[in-house]
Protein backbone atom coordinates (compact mmCIF):
# COMPACT_ATOMS: atom_id res chain seq x y z
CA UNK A 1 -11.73 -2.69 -0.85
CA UNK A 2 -15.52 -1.34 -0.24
CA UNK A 3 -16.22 1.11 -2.22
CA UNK A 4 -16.98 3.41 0.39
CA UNK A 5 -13.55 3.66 1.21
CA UNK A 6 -12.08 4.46 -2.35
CA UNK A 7 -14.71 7.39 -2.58
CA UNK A 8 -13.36 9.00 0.98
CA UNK A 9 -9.82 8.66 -0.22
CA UNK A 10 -10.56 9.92 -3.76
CA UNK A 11 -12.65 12.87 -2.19
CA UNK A 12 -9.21 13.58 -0.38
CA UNK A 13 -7.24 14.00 -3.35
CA UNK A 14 -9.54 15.71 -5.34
CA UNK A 15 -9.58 18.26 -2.71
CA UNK A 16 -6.14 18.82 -3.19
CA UNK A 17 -5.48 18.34 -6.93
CA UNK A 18 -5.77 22.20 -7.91
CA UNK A 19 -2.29 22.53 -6.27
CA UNK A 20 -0.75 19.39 -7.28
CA UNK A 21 -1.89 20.05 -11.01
CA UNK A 22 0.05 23.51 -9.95
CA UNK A 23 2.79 22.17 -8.53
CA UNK A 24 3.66 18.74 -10.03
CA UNK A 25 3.54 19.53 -14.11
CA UNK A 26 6.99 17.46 -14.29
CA UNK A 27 5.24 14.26 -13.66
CA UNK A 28 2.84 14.54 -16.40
CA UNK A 29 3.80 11.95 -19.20
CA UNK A 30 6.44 10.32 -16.91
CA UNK A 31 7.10 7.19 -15.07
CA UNK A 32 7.91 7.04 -11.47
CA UNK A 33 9.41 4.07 -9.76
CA UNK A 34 8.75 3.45 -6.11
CA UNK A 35 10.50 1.17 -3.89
CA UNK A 36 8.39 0.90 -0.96
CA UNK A 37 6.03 1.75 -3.14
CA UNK A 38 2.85 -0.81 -1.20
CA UNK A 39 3.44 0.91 2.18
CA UNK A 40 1.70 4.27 3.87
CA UNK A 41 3.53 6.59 1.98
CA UNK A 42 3.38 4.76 -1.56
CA UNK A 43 -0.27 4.41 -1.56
CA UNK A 44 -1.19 7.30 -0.94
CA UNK A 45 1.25 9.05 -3.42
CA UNK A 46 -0.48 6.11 -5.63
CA UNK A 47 -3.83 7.48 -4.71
CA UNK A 48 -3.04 11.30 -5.59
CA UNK A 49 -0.86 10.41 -9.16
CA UNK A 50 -4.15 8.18 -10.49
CA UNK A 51 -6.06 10.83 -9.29
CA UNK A 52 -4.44 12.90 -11.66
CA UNK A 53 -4.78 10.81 -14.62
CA UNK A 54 -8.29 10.44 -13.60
CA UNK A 55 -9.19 13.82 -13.29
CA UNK A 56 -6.52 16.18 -15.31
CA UNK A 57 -5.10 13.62 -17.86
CA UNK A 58 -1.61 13.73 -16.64
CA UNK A 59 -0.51 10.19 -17.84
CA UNK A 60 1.86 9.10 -15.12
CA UNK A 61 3.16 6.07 -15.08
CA UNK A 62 3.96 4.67 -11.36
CA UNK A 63 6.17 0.90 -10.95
CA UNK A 64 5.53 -0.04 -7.35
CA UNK A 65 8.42 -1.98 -6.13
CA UNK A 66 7.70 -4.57 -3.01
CA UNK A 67 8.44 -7.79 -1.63
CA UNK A 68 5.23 -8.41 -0.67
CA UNK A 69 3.27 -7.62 -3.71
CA UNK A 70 -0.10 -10.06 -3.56
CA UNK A 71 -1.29 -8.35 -0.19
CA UNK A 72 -1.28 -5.30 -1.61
CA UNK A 73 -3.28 -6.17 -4.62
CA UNK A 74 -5.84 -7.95 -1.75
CA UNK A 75 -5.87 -4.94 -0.24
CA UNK A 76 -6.34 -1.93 -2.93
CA UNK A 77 -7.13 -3.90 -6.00
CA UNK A 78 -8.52 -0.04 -7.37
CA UNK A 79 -4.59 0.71 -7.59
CA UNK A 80 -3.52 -3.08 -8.16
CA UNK A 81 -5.64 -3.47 -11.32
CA UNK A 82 -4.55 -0.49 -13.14
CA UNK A 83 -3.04 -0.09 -16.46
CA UNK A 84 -0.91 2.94 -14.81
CA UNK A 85 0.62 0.74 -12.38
CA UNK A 86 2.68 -1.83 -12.25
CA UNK A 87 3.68 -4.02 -9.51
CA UNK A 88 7.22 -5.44 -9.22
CA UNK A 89 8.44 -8.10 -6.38
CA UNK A 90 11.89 -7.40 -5.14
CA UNK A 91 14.32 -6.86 -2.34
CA UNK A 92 15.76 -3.39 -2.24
CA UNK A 93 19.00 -5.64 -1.27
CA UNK A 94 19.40 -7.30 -4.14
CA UNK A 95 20.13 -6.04 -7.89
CA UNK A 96 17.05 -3.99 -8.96
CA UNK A 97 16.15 -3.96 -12.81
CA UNK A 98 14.87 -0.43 -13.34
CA UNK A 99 13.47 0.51 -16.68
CA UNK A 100 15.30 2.75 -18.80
CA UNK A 101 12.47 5.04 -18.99
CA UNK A 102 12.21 6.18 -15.35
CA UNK A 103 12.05 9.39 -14.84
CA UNK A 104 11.94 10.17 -11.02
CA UNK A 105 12.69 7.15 -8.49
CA UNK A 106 10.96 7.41 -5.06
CA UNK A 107 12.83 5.36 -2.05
CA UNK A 108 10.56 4.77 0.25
CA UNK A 109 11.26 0.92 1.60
CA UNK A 110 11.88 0.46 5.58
CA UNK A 111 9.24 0.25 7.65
CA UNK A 112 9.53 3.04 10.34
CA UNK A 113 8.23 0.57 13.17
CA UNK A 114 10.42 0.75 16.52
CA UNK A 115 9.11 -3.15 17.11
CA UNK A 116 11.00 -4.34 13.66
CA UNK A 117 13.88 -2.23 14.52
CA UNK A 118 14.22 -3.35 18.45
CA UNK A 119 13.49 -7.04 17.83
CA UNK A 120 15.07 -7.52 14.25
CA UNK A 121 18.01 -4.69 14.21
CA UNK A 122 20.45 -6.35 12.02
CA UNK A 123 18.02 -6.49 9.29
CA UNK A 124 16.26 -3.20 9.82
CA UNK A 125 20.12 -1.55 9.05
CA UNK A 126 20.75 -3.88 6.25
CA UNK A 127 17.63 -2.86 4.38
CA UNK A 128 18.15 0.56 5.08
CA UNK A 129 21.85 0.89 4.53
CA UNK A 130 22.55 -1.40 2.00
CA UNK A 131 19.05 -1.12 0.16
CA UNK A 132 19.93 2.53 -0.01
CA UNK A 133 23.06 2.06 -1.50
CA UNK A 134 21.67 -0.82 -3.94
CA UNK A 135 19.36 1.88 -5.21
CA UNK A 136 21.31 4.57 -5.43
CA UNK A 137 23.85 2.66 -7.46
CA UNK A 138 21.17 1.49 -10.05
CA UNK A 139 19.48 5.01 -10.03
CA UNK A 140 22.91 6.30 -11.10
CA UNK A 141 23.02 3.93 -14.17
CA UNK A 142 20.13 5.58 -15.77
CA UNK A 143 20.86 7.52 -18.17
CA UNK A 144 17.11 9.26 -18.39
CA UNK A 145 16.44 10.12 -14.43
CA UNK A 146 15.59 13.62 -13.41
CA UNK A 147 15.72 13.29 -9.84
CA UNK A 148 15.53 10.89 -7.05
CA UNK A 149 14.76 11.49 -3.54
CA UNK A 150 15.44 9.42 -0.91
CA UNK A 151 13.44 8.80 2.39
CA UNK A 152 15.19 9.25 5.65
CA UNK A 153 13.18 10.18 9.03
CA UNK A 154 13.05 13.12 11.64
CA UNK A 155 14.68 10.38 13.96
CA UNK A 156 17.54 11.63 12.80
CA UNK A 157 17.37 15.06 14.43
CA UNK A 158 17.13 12.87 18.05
CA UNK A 159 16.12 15.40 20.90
CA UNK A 160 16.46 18.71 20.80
CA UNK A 161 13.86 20.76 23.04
CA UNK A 162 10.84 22.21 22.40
CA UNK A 163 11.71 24.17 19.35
CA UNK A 164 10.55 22.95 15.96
CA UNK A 165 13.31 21.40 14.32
CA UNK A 166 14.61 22.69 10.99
CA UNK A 167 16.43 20.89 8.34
CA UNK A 168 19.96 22.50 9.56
CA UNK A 169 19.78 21.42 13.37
CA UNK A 170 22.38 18.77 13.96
CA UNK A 171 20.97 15.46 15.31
CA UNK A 172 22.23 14.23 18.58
CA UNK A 173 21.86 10.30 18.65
CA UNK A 174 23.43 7.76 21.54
CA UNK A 175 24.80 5.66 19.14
CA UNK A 176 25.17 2.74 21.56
CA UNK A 177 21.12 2.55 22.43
CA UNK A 178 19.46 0.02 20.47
CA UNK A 179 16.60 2.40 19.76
CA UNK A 180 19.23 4.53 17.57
CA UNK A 181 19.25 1.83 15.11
CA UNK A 182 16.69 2.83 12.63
CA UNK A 183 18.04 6.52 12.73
CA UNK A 184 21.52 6.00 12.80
CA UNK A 185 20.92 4.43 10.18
CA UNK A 186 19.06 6.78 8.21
CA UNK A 187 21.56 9.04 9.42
CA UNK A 188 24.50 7.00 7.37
CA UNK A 189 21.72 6.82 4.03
CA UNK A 190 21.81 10.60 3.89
CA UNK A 191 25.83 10.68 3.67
CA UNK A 192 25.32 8.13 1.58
CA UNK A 193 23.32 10.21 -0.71
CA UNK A 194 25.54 12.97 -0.17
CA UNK A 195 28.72 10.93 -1.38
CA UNK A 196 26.83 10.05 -4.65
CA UNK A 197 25.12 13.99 -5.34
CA UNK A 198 29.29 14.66 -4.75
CA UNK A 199 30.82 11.60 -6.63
CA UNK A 200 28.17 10.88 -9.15
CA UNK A 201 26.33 13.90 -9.60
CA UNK A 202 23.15 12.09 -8.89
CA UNK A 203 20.87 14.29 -8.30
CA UNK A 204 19.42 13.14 -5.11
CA UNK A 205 16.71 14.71 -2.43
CA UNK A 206 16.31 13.66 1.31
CA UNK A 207 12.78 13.67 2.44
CA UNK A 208 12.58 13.99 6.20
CA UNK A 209 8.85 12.65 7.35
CA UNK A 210 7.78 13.16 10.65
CA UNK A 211 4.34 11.74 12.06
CA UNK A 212 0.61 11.41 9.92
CA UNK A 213 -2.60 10.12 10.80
CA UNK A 214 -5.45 9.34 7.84
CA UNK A 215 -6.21 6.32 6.21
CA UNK A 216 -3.99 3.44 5.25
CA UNK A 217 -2.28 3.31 8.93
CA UNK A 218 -2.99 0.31 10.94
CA UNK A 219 -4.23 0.91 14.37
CA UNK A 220 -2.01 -1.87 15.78
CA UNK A 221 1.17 0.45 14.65
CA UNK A 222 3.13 1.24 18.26
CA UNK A 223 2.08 5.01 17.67
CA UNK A 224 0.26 7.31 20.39
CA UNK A 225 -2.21 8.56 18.20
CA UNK A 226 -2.92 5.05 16.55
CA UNK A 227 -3.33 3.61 20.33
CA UNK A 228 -5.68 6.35 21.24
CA UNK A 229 -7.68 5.80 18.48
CA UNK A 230 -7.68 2.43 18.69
CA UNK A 231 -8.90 2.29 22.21
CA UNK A 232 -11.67 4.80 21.19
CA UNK A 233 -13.05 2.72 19.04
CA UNK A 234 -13.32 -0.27 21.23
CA UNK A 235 -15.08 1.99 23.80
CA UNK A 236 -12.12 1.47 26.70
CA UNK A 237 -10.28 4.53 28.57
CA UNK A 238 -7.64 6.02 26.60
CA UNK A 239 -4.35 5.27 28.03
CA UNK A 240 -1.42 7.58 27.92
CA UNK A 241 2.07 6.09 28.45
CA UNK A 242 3.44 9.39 30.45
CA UNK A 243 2.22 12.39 31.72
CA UNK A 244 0.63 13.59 28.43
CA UNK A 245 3.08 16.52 28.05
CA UNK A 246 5.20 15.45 24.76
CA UNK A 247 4.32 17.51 22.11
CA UNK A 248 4.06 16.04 18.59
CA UNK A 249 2.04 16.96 14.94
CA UNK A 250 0.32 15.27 12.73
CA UNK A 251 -0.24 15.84 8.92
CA UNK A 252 -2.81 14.46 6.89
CA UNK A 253 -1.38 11.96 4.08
CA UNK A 254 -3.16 13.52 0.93
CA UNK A 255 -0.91 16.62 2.18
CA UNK A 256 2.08 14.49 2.87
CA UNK A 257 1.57 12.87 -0.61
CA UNK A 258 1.76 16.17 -2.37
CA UNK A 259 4.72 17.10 -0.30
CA UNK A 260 6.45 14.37 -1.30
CA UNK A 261 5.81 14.74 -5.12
CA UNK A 262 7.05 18.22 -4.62
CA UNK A 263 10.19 17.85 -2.87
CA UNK A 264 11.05 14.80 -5.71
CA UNK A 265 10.31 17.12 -8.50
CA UNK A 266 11.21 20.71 -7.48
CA UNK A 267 13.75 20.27 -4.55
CA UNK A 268 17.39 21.32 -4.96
CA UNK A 269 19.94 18.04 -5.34
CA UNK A 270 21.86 17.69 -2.33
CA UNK A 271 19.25 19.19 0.13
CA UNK A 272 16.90 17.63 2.90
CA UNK A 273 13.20 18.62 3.54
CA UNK A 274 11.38 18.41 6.03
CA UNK A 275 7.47 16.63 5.91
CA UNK A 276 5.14 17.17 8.31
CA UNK A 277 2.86 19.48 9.96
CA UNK A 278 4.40 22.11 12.29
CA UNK A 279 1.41 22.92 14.16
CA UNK A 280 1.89 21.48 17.28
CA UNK A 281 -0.54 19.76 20.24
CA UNK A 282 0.29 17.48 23.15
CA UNK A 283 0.15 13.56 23.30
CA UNK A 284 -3.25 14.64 26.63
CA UNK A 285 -4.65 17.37 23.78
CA UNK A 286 -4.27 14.72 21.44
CA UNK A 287 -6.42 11.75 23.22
CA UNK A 288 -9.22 14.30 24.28
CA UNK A 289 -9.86 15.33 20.77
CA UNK A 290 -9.95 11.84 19.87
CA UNK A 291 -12.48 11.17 22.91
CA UNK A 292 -14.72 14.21 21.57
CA UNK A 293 -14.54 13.14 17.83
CA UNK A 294 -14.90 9.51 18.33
CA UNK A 295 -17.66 9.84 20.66
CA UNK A 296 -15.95 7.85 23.45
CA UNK A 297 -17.63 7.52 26.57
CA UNK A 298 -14.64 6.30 28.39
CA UNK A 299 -12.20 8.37 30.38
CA UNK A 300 -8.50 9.52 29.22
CA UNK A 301 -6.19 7.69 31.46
CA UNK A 302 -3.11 9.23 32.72
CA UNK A 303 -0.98 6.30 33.84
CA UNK A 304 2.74 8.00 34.87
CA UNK A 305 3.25 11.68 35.35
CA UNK A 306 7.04 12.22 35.03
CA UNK A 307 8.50 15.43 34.00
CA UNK A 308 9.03 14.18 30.11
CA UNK A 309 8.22 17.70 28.08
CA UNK A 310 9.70 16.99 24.80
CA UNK A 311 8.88 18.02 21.29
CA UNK A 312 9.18 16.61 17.73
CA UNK A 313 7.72 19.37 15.39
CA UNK A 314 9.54 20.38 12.38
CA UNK A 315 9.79 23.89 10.98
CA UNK A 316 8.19 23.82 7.60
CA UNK A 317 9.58 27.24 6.96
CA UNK A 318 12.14 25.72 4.20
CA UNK A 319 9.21 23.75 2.12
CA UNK A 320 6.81 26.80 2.49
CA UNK A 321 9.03 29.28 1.01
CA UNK A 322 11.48 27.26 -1.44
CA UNK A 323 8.86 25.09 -2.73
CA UNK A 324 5.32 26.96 -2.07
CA UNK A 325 4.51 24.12 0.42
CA UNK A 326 1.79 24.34 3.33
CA UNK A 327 -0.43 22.32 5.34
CA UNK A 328 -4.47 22.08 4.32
CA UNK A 329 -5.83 19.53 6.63
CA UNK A 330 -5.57 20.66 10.14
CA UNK A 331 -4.96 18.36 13.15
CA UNK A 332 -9.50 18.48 13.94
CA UNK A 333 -10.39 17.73 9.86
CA UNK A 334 -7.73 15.03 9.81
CA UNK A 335 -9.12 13.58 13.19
CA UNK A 336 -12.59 13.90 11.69
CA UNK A 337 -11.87 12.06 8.58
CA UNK A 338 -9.69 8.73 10.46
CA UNK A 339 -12.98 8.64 11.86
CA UNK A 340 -15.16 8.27 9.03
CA UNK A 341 -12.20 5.77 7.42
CA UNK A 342 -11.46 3.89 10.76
CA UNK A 343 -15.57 3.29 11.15
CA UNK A 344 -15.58 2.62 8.00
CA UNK A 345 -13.46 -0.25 8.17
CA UNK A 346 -15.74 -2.10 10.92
């Protein structure tokens, strides 16, 4: 990766390491193990935990668990080469050998593309269901682990209105849609988790993570915000599917990184948090910021006005006050610095 790019995402994190050396003391002198731990969310938690090392001598250790591992050390050999990581190849699906010296265990692993989960559905609920339950049954062997927390999705809340959506709403899924898949079942990993915080005693976070934008995301990811981005950059009209109405939020990841940490470290066993920004703008709002950032002369195409006014914007309320949680990089800075990344990348 061009240098260029490591300095942006390193000037992220540095921004925000006087409140992660605040709150994430645990993790000094630990090791964290990361399933998922190549994908969005790994990297950049990756990104802020060397960071830390760099910067305030925290001496995390991080084991990044994929299947995949040789793209990702094409792809961010900074991370790939260092003597605080280690890469590990392995299915979530299958036994997992996790050193006795983990601390905190991170399960991040299922992609949260609707394409994978509409065209390969079987396997998107096997990896899910039985990855989480492969995971949590090693995690519960360890005789040294703290905490674990366990990524699930805001899918799981399915629709409810226009109000944010806090961690106690009850989700309301049609279970016989194939797009209910992926969040049905997240939906049966958080019992899951439940059963073994109850059974076990494992003590076991839920991480709810709504939507981001920042660098690491690929623009060809079936997203609105990717798209319109995407299109901006080629110079064509930006296209939205719908009348533009839906209301969503976006957080930027070197927040969502931290949030993460937090929730792993300080969150209450048995609980679910929410991640994301609850500042919320609408899909048309959306595509004319990117139009003004990005410089686009093309127009913002509107191509089917129904009546769709729907919401997905979670309350934050429960991270802000239990865990001193907020949101730094508003929806403009974030949009701002895909730019610079995105441009970057040409």
């Amino acid at each position: 990766m061009r240098s260029h790019l490591t300095d942006l995402i390193r000037r992220d994190c540095e921004e925000i390491c006087p409140s992660a050396v605040t709150l994430l003391q645990e993790i000094k002198n630990q090791k964290l193990y990361i399933t998922g731990g190549t994908g969005f969310v790994g990297t950049w938690i990756a990104e802020l935990v060397t960071c830390l090392n760099d910067k305030h001598g925290f001496n995390t250790g991080l084991v990044l668990v994929a299947r995949d591992t040789d793209s990702f050390r094409e792809r961010a050999p900074h991370i790939a080469s260092r003597k605080d990581i280690q890469l590990v190849s392995a299915d979530v699906r299958r036994t997992l050998e996790i050193p006795d010296d983990v601390s905190y265990l991170l399960h991040l692993a299922a992609s949260p593309d609707n394409r994978q989960h509409v065209s390969n559905p079987i396997v998107t609920m096997e990896t899910i269901t039985g990855g989480t339950g492969n995971v949590l049954d090693s995690a519960s062997k360890l005789a040294s682990l703290k905490k674990i927390l366990v990524a699930s999705s805001g899918q799981v809340y399915g629709k409810q209105g226009n109000a944010k959506i806090s961690e106690n709403m009850p989700g309301t899924l049609n279970s016989n849609s194939i797009t209910s898949v992926y969040p049905e079942a997240k939906r049966y990993a958080e019992t899951l988790c439940c059963a073994y915080w109850s059974s076990c005693k494992l003590p076991v976070v839920i991480a709810r993570p709504f939507s981001f934008i920042g660098p690491y995301q690929g623009l060809d990811k079936p997203w609105a915000i990717n798209n319109f981005i995407r299109d901006a950059l080629m110079d064509n009209p930006v296209r939205i599917i719908g009348n533009g109405m839906p209301v969503r939020s976006y957080m930027y990841p070197s927040d969502m990184a931290l949030w993460f940490l937090r929730i792993l470290t300080s969150g209450t066993a048995g609980l679910a948090y929410n991640v994301g920004s609850p500042s919320g703008i609408s899909l048309k709002d959306v595509a004319e910021k990117v139009m003004q950032y990005f410089g686009a002369a093309a127009d913002v195409i509107i191509k089917n006005m129904n009546d769709d006014f729907s919401a997905f914007v979670p309350d934050d309320t429960f991270c802000r006050e239990s865990l001193n949680l907020s949101v730094t990089v508003p929806i403009d800075t974030a949009l701002r610095r895909s730019l610079e990344w995105y441009r970057s990348l040409e």
